[in-house]
Protein backbone atom coordinates (compact mmCIF):
# COMPACT_ATOMS: atom_id res chain seq x y z
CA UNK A 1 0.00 0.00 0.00
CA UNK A 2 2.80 2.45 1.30
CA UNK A 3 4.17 1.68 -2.42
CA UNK A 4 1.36 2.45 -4.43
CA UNK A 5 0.49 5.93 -2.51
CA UNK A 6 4.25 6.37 -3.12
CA UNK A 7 3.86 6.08 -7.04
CA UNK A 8 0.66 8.10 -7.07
CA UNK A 9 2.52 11.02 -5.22
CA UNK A 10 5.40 10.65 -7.68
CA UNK A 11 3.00 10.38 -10.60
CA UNK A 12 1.50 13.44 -9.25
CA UNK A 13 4.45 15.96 -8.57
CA UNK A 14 5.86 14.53 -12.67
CA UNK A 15 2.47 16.12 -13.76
CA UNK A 16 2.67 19.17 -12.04
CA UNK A 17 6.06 20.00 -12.87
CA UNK A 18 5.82 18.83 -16.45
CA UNK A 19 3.49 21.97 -16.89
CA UNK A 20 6.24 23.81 -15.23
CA UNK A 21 8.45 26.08 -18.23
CA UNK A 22 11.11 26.19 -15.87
CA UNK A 23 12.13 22.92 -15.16
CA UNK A 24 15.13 21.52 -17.23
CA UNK A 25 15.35 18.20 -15.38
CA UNK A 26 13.44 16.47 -12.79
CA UNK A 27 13.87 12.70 -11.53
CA UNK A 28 13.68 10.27 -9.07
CA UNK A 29 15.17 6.90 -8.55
CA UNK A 30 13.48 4.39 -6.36
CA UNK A 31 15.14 2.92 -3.37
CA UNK A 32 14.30 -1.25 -3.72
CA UNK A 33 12.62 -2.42 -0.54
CA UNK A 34 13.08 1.36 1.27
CA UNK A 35 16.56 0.52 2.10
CA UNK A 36 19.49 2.35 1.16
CA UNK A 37 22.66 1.27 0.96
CA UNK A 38 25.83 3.13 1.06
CA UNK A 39 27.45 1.71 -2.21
CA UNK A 40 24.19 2.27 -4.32
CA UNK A 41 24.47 5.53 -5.68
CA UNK A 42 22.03 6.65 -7.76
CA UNK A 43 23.01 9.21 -11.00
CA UNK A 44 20.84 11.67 -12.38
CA UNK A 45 22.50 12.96 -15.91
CA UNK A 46 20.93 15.99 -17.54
CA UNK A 47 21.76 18.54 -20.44
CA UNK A 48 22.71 22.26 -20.03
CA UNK A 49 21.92 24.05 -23.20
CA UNK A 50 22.39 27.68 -21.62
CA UNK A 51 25.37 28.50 -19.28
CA UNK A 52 24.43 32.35 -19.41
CA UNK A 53 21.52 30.93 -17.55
CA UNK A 54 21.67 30.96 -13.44
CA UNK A 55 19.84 27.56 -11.98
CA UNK A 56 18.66 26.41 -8.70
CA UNK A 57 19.20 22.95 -8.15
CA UNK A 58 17.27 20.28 -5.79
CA UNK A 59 16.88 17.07 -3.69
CA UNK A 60 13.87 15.39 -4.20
CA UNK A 61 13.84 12.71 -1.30
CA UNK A 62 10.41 10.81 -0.31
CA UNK A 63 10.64 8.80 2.91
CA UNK A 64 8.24 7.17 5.51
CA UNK A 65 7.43 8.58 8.72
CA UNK A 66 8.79 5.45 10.19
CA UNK A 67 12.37 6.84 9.00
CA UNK A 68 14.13 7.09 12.04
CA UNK A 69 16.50 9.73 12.40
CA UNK A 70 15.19 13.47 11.92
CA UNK A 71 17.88 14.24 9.29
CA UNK A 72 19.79 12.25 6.23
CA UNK A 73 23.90 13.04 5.28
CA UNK A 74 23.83 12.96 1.62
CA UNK A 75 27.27 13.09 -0.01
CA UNK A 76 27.08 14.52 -3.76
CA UNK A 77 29.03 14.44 -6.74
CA UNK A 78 28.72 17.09 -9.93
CA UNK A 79 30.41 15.75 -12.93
CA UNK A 80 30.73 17.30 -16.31
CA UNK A 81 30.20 15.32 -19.66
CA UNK A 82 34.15 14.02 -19.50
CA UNK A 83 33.08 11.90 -16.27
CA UNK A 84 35.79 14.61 -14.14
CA UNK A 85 33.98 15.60 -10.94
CA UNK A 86 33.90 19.72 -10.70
CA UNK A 87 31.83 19.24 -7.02
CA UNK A 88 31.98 17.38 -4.27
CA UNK A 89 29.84 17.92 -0.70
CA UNK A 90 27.99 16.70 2.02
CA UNK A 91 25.01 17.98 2.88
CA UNK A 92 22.79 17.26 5.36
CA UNK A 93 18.94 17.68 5.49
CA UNK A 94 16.61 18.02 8.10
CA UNK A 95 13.24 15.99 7.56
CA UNK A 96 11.65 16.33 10.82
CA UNK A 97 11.57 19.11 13.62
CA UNK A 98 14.53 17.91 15.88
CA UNK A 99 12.69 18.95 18.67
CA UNK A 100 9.13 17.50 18.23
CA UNK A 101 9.89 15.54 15.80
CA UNK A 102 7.55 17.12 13.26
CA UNK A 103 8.03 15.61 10.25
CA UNK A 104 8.59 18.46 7.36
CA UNK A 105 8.33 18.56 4.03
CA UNK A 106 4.74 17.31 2.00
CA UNK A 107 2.60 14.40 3.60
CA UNK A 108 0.28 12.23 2.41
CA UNK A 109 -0.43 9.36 4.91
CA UNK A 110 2.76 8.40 6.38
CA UNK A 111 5.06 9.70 3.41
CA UNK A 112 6.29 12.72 3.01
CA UNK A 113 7.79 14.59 -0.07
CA UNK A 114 11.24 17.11 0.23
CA UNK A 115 12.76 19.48 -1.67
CA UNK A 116 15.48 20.77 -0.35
CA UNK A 117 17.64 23.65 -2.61
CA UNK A 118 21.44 22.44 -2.70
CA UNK A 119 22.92 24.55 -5.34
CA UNK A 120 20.67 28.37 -5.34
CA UNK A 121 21.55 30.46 -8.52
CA UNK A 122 24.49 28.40 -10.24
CA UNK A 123 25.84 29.04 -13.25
CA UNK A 124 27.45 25.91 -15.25
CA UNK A 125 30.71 25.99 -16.21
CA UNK A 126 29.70 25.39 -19.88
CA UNK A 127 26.92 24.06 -21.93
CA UNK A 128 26.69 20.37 -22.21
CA UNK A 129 25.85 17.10 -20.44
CA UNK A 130 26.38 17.18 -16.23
CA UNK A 131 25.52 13.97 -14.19
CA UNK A 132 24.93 14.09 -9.77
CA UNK A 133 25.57 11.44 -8.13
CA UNK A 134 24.23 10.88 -4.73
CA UNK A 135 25.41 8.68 -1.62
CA UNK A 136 23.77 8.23 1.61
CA UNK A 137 26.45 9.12 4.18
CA UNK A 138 24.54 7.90 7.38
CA UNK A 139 26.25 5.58 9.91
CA UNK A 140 23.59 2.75 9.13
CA UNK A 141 24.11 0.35 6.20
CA UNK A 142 21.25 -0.11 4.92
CA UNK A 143 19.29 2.88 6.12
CA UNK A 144 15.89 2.50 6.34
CA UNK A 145 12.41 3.96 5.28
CA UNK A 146 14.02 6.08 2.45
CA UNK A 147 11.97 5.42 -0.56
CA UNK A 148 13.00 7.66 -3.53
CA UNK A 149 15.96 10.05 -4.15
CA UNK A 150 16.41 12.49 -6.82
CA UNK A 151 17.15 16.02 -8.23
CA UNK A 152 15.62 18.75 -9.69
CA UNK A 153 17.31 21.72 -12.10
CA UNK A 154 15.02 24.93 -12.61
CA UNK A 155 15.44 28.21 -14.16
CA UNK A 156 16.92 30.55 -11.60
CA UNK A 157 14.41 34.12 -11.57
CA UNK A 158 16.16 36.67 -12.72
């Protein structure tokens, strides 16, 4: 059940942003079995036709409420159409209130949708292909409850 709501919100948001002018790229990767382990690292490859253009760039992460930390260590990796990595980071995101425990981000039952901006008003280096690469970088192997992972690239305002 917690599968099919899953693919109903994803089926959802890929609707609403496919009316959106702005997006250049937007995808998820599903996590098998809502467990993700360190050495699966899902890519996300996407074209740049206009590096005069500034972009914000996202995580898309879905989880379950039953995911049980209040915040995920991603490790990410920007590489440019020769495979040569031009980024490397960790960030971490916060998915529920630390306090109370909250869970942020977009419910529907118990899973919740985040988008969390990584990368506000970049410029490319260059037109062309780019891939990210993300890692979990938590200290459980597999981590649990984390369903999807993904980015987004959008049109920066001007």
């Amino acid at each position: 059940m917690k599968h099919r709501l899953g693919l109903l919100v994803l089926l959802l948001s890929v609707w609403l942003t496919a009316c959106d002018t702005n997006t250049v790229y937007s995808e998820y990767e599903d996590i098998e079995d809502g467990k993700w382990f360190v050495n699966h690292a899902p890519a996300f490859t996407f074209r740049i036709e206009d590096a005069n253009q500034r972009y914000n760039v996202y995580y898309n992460l879905r989880n379950a409420l039953s995911y049980p930390y209040y915040n995920l260590y991603l490790t990410r990796y920007l590489s440019d159409s020769s495979g040569r990595v031009i980024e490397s980071r960790l960030d971490e995101l916060i998915l529920m209130d630390p306090k109370t425990g909250e869970p942020r981000g977009d419910g529907l039952g118990d899973i919740f949708d985040h988008k969390v901006l990584i990368k506000p008003n970049y410029q490319f280096p260059k037109p062309g292909q780019y891939t990210i690469r993300i890692k979990q970088y938590m200290r459980q192997n597999p981590l649990p409850d984390v369903l999807s992972v993904g980015i987004s690239v959008e049109k920066a305002g001007k």
